[in-house]
N, C-alpha and C. Protein backbone atom coordinates (compact mmCIF):
# COMPACT_ATOMS: atom_id res chain seq x y z
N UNK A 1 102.89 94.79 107.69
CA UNK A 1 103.58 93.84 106.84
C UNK A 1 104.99 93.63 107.38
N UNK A 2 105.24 92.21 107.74
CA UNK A 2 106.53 92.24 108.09
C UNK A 2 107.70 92.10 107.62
N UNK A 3 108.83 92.53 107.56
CA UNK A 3 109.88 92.24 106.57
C UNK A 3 111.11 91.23 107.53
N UNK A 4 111.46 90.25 106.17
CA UNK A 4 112.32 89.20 106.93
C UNK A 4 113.89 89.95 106.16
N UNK A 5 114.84 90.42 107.19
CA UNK A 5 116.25 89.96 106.40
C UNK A 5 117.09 89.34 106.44
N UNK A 6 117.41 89.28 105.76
CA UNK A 6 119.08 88.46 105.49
C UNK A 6 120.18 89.16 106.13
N UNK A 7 120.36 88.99 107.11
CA UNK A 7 121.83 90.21 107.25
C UNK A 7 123.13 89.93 106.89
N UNK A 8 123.29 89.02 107.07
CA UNK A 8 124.74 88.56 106.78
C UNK A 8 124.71 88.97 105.18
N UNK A 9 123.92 89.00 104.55
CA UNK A 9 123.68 89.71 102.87
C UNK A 9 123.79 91.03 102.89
N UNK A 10 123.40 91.63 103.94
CA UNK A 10 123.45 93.22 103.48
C UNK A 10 124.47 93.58 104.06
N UNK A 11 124.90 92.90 105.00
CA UNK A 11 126.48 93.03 105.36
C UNK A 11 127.65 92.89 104.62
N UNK A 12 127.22 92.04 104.01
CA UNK A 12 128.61 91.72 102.66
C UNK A 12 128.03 92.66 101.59
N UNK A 13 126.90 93.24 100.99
CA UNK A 13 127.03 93.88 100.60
C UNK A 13 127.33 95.38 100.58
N UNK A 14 127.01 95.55 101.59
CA UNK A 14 127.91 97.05 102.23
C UNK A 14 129.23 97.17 102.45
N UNK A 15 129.72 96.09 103.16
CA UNK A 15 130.83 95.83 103.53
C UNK A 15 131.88 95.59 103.07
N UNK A 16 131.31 95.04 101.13
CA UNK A 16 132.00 93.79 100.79
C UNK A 16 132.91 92.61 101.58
N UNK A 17 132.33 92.17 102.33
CA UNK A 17 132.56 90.81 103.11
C UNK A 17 131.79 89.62 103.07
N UNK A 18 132.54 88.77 103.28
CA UNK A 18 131.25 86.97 103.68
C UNK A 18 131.65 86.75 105.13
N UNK A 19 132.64 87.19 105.99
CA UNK A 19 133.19 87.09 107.63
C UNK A 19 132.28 88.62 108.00
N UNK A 20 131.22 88.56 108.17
CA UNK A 20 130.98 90.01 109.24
C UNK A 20 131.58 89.98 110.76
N UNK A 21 132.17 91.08 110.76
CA UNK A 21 132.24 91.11 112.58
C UNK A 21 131.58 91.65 113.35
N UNK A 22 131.51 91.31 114.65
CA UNK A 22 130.28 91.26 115.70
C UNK A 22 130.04 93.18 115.45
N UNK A 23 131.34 94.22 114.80
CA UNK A 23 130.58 95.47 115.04
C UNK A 23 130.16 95.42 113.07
N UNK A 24 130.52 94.98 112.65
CA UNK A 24 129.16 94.71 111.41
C UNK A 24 128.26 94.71 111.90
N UNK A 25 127.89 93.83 112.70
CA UNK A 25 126.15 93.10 113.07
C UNK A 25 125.73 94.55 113.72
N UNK A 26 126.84 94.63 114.67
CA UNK A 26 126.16 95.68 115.43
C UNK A 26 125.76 97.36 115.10
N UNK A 27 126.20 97.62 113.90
CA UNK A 27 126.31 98.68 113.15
C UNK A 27 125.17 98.64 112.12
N UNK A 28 124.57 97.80 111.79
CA UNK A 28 123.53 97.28 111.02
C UNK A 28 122.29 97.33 111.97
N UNK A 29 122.12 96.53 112.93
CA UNK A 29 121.42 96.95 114.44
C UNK A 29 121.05 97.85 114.47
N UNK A 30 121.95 99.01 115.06
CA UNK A 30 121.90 100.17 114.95
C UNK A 30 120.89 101.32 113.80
N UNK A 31 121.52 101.05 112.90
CA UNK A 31 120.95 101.74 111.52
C UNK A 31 119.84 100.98 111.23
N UNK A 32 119.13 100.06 111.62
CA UNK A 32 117.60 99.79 110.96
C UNK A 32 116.61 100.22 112.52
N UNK A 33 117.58 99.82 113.11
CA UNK A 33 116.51 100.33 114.85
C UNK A 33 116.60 102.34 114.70
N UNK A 34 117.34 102.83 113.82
CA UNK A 34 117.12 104.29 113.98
C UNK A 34 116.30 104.29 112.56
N UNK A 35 116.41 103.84 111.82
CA UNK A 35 115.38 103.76 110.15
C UNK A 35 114.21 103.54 110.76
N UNK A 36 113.84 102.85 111.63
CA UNK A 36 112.51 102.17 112.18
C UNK A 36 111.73 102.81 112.95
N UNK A 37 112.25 104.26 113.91
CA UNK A 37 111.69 104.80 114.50
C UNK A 37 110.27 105.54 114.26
N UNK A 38 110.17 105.59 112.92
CA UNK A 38 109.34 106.51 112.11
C UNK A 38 108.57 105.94 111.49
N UNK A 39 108.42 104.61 112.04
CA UNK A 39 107.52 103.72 111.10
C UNK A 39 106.43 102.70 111.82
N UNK A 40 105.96 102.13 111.12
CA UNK A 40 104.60 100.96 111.57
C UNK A 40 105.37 99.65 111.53
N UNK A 41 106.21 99.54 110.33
CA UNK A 41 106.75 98.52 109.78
C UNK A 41 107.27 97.67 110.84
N UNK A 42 107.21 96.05 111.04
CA UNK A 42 108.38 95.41 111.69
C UNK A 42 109.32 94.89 111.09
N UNK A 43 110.40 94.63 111.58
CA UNK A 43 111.20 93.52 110.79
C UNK A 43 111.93 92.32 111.57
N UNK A 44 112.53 91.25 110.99
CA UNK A 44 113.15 90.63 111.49
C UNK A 44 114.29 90.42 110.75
N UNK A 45 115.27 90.37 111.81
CA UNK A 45 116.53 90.33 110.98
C UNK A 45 117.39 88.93 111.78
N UNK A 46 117.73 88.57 110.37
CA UNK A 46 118.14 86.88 110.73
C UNK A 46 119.73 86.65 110.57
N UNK A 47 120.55 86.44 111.16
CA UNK A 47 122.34 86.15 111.25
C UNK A 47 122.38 84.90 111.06
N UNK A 48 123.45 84.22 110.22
CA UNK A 48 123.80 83.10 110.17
C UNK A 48 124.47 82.68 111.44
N UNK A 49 124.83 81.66 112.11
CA UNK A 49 125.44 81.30 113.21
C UNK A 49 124.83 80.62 114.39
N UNK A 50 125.27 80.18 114.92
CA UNK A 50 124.83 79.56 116.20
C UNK A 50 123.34 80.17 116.85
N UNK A 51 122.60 79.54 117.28
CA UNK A 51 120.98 79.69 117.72
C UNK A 51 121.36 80.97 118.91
N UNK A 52 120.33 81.58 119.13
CA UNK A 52 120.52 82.19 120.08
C UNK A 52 119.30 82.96 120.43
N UNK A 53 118.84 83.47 121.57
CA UNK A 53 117.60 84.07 121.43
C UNK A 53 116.87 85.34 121.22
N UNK A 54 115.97 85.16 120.74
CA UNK A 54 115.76 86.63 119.64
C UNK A 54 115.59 87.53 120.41
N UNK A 55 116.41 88.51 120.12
CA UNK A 55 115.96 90.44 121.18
C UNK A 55 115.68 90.99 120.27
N UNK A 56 114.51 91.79 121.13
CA UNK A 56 113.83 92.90 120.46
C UNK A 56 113.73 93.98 120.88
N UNK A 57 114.20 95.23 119.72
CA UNK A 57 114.56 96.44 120.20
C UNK A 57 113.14 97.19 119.03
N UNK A 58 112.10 97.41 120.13
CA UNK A 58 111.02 98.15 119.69
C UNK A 58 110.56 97.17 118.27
N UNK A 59 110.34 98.09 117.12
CA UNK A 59 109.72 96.95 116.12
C UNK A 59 110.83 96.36 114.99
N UNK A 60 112.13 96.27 115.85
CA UNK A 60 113.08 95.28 115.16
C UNK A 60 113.95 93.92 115.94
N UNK A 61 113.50 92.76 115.64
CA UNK A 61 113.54 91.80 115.99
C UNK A 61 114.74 91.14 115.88
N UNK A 62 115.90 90.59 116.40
CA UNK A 62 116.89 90.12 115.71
C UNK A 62 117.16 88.86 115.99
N UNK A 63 117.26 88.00 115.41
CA UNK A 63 117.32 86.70 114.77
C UNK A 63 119.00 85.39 114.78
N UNK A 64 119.25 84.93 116.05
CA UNK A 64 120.47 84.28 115.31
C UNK A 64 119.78 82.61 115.02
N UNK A 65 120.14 82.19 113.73
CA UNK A 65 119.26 81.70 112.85
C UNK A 65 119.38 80.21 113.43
N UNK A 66 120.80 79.93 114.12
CA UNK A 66 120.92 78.71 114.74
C UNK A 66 121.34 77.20 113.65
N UNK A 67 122.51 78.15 112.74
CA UNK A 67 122.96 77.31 111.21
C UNK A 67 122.82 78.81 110.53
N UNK A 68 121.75 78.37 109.22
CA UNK A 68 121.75 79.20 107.96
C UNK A 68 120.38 80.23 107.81
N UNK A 69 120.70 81.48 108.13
CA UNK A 69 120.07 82.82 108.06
C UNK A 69 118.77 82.27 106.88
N UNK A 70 119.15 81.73 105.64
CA UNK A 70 118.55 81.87 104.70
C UNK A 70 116.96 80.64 105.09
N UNK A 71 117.38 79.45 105.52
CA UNK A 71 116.53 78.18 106.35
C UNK A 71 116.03 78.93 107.64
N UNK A 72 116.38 79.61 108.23
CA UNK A 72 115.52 80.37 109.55
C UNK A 72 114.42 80.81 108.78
N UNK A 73 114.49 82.11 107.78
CA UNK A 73 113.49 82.58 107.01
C UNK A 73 112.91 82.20 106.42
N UNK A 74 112.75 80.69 105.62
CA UNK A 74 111.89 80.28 105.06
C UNK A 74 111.06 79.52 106.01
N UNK A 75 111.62 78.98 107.39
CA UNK A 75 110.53 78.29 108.47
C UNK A 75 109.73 79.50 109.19
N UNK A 76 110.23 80.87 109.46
CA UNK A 76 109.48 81.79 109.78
C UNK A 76 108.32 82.16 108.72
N UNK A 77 108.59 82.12 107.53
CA UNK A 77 107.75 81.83 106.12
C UNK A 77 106.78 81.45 106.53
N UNK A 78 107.21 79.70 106.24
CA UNK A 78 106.22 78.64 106.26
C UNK A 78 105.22 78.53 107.77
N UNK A 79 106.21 79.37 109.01
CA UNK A 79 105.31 79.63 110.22
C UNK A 79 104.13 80.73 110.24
N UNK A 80 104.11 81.65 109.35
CA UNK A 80 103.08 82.88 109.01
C UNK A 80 101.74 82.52 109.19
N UNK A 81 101.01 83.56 109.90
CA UNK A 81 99.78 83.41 109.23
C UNK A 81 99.25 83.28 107.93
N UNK A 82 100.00 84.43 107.65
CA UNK A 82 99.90 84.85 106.19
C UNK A 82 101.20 84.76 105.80
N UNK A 83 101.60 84.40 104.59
CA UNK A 83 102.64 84.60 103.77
C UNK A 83 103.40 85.29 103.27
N UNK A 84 101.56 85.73 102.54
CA UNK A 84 101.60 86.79 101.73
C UNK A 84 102.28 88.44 101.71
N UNK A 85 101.87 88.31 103.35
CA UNK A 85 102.20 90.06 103.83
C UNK A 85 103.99 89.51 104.42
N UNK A 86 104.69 88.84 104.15
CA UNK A 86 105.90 88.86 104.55
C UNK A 86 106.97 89.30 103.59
N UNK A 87 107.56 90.10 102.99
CA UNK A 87 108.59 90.62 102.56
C UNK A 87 109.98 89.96 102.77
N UNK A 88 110.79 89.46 102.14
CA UNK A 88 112.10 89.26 102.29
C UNK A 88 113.15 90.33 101.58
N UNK A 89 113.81 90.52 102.28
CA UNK A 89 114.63 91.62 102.16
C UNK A 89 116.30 90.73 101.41
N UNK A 90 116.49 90.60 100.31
CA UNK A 90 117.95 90.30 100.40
C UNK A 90 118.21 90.40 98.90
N UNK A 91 119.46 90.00 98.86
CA UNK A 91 119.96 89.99 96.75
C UNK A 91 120.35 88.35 96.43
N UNK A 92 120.39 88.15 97.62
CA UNK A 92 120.57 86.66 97.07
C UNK A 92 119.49 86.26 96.42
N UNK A 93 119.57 85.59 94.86
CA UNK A 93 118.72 85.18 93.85
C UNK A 93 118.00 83.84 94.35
N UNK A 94 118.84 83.19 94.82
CA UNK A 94 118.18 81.67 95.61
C UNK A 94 117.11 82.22 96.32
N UNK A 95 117.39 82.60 97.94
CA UNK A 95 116.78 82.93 98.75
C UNK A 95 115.36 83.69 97.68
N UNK A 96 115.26 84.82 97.47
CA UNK A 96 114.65 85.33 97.06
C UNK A 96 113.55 84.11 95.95
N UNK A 97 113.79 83.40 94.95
CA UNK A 97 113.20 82.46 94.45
C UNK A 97 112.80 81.58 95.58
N UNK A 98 113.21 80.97 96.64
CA UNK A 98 112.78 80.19 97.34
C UNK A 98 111.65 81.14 98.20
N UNK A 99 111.86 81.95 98.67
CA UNK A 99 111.31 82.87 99.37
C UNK A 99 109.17 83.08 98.87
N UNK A 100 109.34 83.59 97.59
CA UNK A 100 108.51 83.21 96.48
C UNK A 100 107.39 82.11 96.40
N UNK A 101 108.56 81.01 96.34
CA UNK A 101 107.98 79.76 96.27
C UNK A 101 107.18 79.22 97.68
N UNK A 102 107.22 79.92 98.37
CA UNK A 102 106.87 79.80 100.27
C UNK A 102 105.84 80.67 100.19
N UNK A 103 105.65 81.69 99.26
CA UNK A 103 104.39 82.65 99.53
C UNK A 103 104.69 84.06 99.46
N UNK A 104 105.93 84.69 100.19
CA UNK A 104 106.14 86.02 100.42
C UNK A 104 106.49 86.66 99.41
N UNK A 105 106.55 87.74 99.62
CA UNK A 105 107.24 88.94 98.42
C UNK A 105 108.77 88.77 98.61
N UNK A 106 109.60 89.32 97.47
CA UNK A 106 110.67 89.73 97.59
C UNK A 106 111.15 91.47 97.21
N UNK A 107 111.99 91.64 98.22
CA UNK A 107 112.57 92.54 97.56
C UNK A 107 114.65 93.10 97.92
N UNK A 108 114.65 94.03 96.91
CA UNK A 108 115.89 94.26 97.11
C UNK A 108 116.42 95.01 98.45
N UNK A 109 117.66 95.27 98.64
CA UNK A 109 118.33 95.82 99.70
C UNK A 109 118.39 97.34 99.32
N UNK A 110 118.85 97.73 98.01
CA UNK A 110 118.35 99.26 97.67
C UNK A 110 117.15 99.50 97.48
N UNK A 111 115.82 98.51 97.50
CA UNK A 111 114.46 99.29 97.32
C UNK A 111 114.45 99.47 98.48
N UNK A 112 114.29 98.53 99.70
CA UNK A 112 114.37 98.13 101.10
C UNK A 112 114.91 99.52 101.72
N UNK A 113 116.13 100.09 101.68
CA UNK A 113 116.81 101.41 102.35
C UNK A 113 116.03 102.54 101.33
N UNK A 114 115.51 102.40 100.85
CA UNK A 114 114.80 103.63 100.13
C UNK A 114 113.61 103.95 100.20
N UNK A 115 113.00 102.70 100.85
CA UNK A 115 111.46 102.68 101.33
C UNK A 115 111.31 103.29 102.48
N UNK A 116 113.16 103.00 103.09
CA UNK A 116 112.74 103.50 105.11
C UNK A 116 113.83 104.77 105.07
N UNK A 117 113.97 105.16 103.78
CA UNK A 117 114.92 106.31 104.25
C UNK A 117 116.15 106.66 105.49
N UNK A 118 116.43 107.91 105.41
CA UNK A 118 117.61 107.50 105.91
C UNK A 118 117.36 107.05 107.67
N UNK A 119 119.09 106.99 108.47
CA UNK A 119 118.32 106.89 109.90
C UNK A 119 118.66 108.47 110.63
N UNK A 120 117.59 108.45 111.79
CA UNK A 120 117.55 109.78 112.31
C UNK A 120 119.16 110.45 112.42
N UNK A 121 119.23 112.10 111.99
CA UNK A 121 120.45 112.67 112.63
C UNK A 121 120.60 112.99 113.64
N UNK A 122 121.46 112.62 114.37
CA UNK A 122 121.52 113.64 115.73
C UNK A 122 122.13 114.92 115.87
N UNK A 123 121.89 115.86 116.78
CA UNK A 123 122.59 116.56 116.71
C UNK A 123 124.09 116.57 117.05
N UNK A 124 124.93 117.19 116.43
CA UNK A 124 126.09 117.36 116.99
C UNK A 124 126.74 117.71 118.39
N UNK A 125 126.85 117.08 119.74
CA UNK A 125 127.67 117.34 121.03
C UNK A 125 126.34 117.23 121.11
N UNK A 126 125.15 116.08 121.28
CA UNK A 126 123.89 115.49 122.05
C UNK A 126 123.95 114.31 121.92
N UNK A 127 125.07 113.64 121.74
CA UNK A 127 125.01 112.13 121.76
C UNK A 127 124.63 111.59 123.06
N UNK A 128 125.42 111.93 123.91
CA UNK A 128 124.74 111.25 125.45
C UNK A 128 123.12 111.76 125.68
N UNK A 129 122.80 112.48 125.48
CA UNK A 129 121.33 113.25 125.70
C UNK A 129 120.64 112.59 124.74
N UNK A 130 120.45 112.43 123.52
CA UNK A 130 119.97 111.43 122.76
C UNK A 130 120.01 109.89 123.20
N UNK A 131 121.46 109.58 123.42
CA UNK A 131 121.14 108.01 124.12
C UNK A 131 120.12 107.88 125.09
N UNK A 132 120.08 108.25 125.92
CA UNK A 132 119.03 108.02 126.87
C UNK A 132 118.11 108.28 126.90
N UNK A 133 117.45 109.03 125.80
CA UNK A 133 115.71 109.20 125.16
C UNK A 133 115.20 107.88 125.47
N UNK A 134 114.18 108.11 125.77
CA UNK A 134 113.41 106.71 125.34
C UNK A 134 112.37 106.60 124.23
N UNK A 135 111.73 105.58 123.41
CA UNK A 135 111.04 105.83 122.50
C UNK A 135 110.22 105.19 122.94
N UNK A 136 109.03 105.63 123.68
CA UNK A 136 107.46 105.22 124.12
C UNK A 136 106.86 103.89 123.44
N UNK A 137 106.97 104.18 122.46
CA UNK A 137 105.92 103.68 121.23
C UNK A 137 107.32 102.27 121.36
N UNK A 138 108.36 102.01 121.04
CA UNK A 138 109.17 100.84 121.23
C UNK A 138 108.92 100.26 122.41
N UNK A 139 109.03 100.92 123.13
CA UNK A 139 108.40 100.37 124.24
C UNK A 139 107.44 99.42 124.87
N UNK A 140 106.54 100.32 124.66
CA UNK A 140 105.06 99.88 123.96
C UNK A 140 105.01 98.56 123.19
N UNK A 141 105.35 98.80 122.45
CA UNK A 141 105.18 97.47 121.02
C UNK A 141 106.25 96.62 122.35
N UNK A 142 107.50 96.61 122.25
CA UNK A 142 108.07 95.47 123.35
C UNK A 142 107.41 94.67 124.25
N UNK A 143 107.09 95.86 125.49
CA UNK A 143 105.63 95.07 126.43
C UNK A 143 104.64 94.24 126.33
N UNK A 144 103.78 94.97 124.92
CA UNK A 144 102.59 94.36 124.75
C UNK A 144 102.73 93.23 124.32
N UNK A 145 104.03 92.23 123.41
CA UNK A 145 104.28 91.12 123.13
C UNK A 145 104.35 89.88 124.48
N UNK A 146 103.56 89.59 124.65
CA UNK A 146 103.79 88.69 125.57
C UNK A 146 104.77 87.17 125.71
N UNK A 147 105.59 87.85 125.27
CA UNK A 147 106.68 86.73 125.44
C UNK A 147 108.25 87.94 125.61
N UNK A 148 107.66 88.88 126.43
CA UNK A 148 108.89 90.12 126.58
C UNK A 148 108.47 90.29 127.96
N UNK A 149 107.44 89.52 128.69
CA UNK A 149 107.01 90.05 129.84
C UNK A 149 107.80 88.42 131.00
N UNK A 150 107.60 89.11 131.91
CA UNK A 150 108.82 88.56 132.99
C UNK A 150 107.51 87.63 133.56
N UNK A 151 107.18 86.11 133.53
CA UNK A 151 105.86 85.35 134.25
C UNK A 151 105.47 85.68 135.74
């Protein structure tokens, strides 16, 4: 089941902000690509702003929406196989009603971080040794998408 978010939403709501900065985005990045390690789940995560092309880090997808975060997700919606199995992740009441009205589920940003628990700890003085792990299985899922492979 895939989950669509809003980021620029969970950014201001963490943050309390509506201006995220590029280490917002990137701090958010971060924390759902380490939430994600432990899971089946994909997601996509959608930024308001200028188009740009989607990278994917194992089974999290990131999204610059090319205008409005909230119109990316409802054409990824309306692009589904299914609808049904798509999740939107945000608090915005619009989005979420429109979201609905397209087919998918909604849900909140605290059910959402409570479903994927926290992100991995590292140990303390293994940060460089941890960075350079690789995670097989991200990997994996990356490759096998054929639109990650070089023609």
């Amino acid at each position: 089941m895939p989950y669509f978010l809003d980021g620029n939403n969970l950014i201001g709501l963490a943050r309390r902000t509506s201006r995220p900065e590029e280490s917002d985005r990137t701090a958010l990045v971060a924390e759902l690509a380490d939430r994600l390690r432990s899971t089946r789940s994909t997601v996509r995560l959608f930024f308001d702003g200028p188009a740009g092309r989607p990278s994917a880090l194992g089974r999290l997808t990131v999204n610059d929406a090319g205008g409005s975060a909230d119109e990316a997700i409802l054409r990824h919606i309306r692009a589904a196989a299914d609808p049904g199995q798509v999740t939107v992740v945000t608090a915005d009441r619009e989005l979420s009603r429109r979201a609905r009205d397209a087919g998918a589920r909604s849900m909140s940003p605290p059910d959402f971080w409570a479903r994927f628990g926290s992100a991995e700890k590292r140990p303390a003085g293994k940060e460089t040794e941890n960075r350079t792990k690789v995670d097989v299985d991200d990997w994996m899922s990356y490759f096998a998408d054929p639109k990650n492979r070089n023609r």
